[in-house]
Protein backbone atom coordinates (compact mmCIF):
# COMPACT_ATOMS: atom_id res chain seq x y z
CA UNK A 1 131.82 111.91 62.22
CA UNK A 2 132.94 110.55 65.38
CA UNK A 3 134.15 113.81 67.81
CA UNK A 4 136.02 113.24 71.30
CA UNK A 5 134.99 115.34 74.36
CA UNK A 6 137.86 117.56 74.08
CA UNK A 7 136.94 118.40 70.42
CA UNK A 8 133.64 118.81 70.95
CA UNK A 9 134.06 121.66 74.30
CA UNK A 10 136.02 123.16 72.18
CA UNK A 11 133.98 123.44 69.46
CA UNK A 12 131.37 125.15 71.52
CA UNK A 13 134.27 127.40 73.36
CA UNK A 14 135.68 128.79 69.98
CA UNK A 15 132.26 129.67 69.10
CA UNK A 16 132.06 131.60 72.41
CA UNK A 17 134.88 133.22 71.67
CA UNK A 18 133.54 134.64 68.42
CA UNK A 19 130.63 136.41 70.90
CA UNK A 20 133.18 137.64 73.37
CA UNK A 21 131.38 134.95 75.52
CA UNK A 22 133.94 133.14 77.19
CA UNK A 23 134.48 134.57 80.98
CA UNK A 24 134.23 132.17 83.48
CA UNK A 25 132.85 129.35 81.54
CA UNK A 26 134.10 126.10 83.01
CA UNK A 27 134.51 123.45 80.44
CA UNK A 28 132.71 120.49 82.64
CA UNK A 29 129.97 122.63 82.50
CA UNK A 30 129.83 122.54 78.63
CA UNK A 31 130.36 118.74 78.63
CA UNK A 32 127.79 118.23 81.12
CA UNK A 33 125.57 120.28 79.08
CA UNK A 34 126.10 119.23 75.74
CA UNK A 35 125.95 115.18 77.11
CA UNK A 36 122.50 116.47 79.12
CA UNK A 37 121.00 117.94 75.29
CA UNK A 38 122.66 114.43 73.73
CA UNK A 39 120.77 112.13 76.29
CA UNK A 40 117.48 114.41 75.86
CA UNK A 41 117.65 113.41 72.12
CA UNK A 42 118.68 109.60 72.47
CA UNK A 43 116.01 108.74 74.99
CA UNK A 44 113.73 109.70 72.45
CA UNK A 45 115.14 107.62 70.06
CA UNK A 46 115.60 104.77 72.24
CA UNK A 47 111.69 105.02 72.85
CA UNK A 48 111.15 104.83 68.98
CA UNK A 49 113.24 101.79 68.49
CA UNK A 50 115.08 103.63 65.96
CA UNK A 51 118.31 104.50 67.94
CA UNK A 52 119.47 101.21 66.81
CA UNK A 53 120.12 102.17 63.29
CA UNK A 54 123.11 104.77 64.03
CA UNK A 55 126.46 103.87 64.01
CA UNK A 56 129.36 104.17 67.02
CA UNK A 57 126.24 104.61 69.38
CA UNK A 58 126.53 100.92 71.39
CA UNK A 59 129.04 100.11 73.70
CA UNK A 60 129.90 96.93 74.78
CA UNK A 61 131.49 95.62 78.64
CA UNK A 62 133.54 92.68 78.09
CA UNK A 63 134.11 90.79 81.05
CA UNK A 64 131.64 92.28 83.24
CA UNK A 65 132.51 90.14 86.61
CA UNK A 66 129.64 89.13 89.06
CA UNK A 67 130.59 87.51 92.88
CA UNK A 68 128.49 85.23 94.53
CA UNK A 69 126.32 86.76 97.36
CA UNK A 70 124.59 85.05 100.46
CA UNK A 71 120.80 85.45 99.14
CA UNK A 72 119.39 86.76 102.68
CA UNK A 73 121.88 89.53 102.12
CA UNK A 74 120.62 90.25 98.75
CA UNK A 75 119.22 93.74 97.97
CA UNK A 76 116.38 92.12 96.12
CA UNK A 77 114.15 90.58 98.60
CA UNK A 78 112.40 88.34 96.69
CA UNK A 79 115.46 86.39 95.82
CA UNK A 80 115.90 85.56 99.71
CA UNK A 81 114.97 81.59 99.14
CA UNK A 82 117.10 81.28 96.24
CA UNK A 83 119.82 78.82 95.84
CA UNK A 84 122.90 81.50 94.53
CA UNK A 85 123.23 85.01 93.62
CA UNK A 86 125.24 86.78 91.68
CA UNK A 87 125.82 90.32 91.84
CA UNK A 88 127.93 92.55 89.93
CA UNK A 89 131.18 93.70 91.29
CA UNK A 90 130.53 97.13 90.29
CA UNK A 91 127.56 99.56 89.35
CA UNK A 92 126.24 99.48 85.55
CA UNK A 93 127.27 102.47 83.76
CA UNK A 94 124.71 105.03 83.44
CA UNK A 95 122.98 103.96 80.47
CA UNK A 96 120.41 105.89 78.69
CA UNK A 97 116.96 105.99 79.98
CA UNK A 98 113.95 105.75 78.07
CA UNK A 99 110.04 104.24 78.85
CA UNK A 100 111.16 100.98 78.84
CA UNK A 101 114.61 101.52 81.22
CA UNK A 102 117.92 101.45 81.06
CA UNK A 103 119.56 101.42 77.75
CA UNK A 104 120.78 97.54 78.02
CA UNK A 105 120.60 96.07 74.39
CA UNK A 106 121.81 92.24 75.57
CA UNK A 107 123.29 90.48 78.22
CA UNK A 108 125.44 87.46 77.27
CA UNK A 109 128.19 85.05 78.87
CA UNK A 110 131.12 85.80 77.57
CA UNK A 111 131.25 83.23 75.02
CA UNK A 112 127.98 83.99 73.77
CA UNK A 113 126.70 80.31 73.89
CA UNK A 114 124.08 82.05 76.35
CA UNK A 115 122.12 85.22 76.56
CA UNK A 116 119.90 86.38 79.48
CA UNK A 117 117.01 88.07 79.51
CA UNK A 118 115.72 91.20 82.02
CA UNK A 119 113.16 90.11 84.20
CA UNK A 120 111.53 91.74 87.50
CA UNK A 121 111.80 90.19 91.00
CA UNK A 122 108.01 89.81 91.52
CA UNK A 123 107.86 88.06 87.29
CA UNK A 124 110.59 85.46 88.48
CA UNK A 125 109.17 84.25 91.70
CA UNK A 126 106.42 83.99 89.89
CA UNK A 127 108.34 82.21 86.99
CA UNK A 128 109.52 79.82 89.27
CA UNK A 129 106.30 78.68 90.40
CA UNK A 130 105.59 77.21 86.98
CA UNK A 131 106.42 73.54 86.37
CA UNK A 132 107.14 73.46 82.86
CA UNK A 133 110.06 76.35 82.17
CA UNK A 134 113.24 75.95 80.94
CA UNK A 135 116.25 78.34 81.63
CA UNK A 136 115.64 79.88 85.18
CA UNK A 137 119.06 80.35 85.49
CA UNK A 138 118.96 82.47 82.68
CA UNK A 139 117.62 86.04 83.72
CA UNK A 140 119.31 89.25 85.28
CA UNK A 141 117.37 92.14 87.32
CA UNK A 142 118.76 95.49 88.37
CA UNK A 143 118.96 96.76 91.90
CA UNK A 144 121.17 99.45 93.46
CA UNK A 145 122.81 100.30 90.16
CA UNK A 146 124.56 96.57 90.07
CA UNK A 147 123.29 93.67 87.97
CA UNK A 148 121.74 90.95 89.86
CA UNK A 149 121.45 87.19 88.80
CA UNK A 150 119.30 84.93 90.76
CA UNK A 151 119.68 81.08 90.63
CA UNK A 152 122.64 81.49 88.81
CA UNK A 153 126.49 81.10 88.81
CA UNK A 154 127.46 83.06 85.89
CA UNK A 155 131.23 84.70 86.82
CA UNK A 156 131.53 87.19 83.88
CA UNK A 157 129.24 88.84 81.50
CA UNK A 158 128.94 90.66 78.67
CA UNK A 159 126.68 93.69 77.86
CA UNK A 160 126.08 95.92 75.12
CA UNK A 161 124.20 99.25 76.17
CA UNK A 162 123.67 102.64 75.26
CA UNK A 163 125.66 105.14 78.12
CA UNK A 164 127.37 108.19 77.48
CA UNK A 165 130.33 107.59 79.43
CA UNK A 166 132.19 105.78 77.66
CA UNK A 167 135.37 105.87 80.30
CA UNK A 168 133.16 103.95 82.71
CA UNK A 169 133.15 100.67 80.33
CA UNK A 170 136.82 100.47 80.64
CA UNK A 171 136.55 100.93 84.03
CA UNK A 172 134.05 98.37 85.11
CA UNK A 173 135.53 95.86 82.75
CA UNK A 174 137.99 92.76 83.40
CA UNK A 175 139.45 93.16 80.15
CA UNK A 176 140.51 96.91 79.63
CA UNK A 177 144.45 97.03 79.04
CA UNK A 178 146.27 99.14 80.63
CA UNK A 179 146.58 101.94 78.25
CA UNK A 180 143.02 102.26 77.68
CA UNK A 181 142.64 102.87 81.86
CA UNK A 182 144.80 105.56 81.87
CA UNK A 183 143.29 107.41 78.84
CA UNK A 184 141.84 111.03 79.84
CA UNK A 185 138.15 111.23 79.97
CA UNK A 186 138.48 114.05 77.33
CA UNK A 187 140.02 111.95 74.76
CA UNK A 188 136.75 109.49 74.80
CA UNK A 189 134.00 109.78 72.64
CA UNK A 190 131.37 112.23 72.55
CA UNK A 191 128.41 110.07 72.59
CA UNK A 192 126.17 111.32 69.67
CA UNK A 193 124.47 110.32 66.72
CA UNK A 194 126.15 112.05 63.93
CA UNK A 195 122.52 113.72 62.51
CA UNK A 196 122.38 115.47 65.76
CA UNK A 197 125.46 116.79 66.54
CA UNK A 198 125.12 120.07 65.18
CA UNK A 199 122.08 120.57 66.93
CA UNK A 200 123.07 119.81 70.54
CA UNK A 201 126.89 121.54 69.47
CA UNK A 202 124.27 124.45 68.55
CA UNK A 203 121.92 123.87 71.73
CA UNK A 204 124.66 123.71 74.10
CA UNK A 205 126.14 127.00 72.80
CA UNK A 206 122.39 128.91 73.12
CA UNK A 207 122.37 127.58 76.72
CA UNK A 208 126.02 128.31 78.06
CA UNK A 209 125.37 131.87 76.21
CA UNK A 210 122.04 132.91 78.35
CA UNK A 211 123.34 131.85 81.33
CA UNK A 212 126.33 133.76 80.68
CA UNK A 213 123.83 136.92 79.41
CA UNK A 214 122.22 135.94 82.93
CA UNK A 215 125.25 136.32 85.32
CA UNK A 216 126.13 139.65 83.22
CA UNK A 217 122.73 140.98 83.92
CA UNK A 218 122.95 140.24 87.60
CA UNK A 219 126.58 141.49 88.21
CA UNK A 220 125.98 144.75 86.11
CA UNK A 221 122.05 145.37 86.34
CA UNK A 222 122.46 149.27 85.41
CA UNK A 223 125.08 148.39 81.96
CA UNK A 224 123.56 145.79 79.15
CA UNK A 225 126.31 143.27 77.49
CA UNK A 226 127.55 145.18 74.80
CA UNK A 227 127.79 147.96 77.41
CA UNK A 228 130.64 145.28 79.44
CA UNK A 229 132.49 144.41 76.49
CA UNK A 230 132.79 148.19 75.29
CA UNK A 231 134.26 148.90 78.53
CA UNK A 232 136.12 145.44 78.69
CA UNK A 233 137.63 146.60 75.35
């Protein structure tokens, strides 16, 4: 069941609500924690190689476009002495992080004739060295948040990845229309699995509730919480 932003906040608010919980409670704050418990869960997952198998979880950038860089200005170092470089135009979305990195599923040209692989700076000089390899052209690293392609002249890219943003594919992508720019971030998907929905819907609501218990307990340290909403009443 596939829930936007907006629906789920409010979700956890009207559950608030029903505690006589909602003073104060700023609804970024819920998003950010409720995205925070959904990452928490999808790392995992990622990590297990089973976050593949749910559905609505990938997103894909279409048209992803790269500019050509002077390689001595390169933020990778080792790709100094290389012929071309192509960086991204803008940062990666934040993708989800697990052991093995950022959430990147595939990396292709965007007529899919060609797909690149990740690769290290140190693993490609030292791919280079070899005499018998083919496709050299055909490997990406990541530095400063932006995708970097050395020995290569690739202009746009595609990428499929796991991130939790969804607004920032349409904004780092080439072929977003303009409707879809100008659609509020609230009106995007929460990014979820549908099994655990109800439990980060349930752990966001536990955690916005202490800290609200917290601030009551601080402001009023003589008068416990059903104390302030007797007298609120």
């Amino acid at each position: 069941m596939l829930i936007t932003n907006r629906e789920f906040v409010s979700r956890v608010v009207n559950n608030l609500k029903a505690l006589n919980k909602d003073d104060h409670i700023s609804r970024r704050f819920i998003l950010h924690t409720g995205k925070v418990k959904s990452a928490f869960l999808m790392s995992q997952k990622l990590d297990e190689m089973t976050l593949f198998r749910e559905d609505g979880i990938l997103s894909n950038i279409k048209c992803f476009p790269m500019e050509n860089v002077k390689s001595i200005d390169c933020c990778v170092a080792e790709f100094k002495y290389c012929r071309s470089v192509m960086q991204s135009v803008s940062k990666i979305p934040d993708g989800i992080f697990g052991k093995n990195g950022a959430g990147i599923v595939m990396v292709t040209t965007i007529d899919g004739s060609q797909k690149l692989d990740y690769i290290s700076p140190r693993a490609y000089i030292d791919l280079k060295k070899r005499k018998y390899v083919i496709n050299k052209n055909n490997y990406y690293t990541i530095a400063d948040g932006r995708l970097i392609l050395p020995d290569s002249e690739f202009e746009m890219l595609n990428i499929s990845m796991f991130t939790l943003n969804k607004w920032e594919i349409d904004e780092v992508s080439d072929c977003s229309d303009e409707a879809t720019v100008c659609k509020s971030r609230w009106d995007y998907e929460f990014v979820c699995p549908d099994r655990f929905l109800d439990l980060v819907a349930k752990d966001t609501l536990q955690e916005i509730a202490s800290i609200y218990r917290t601030s009551i307990a601080d402001e009023n340290p003589n008068m416990d919480e059903n104390q302030k909403t007797q007298t609120e009443a």
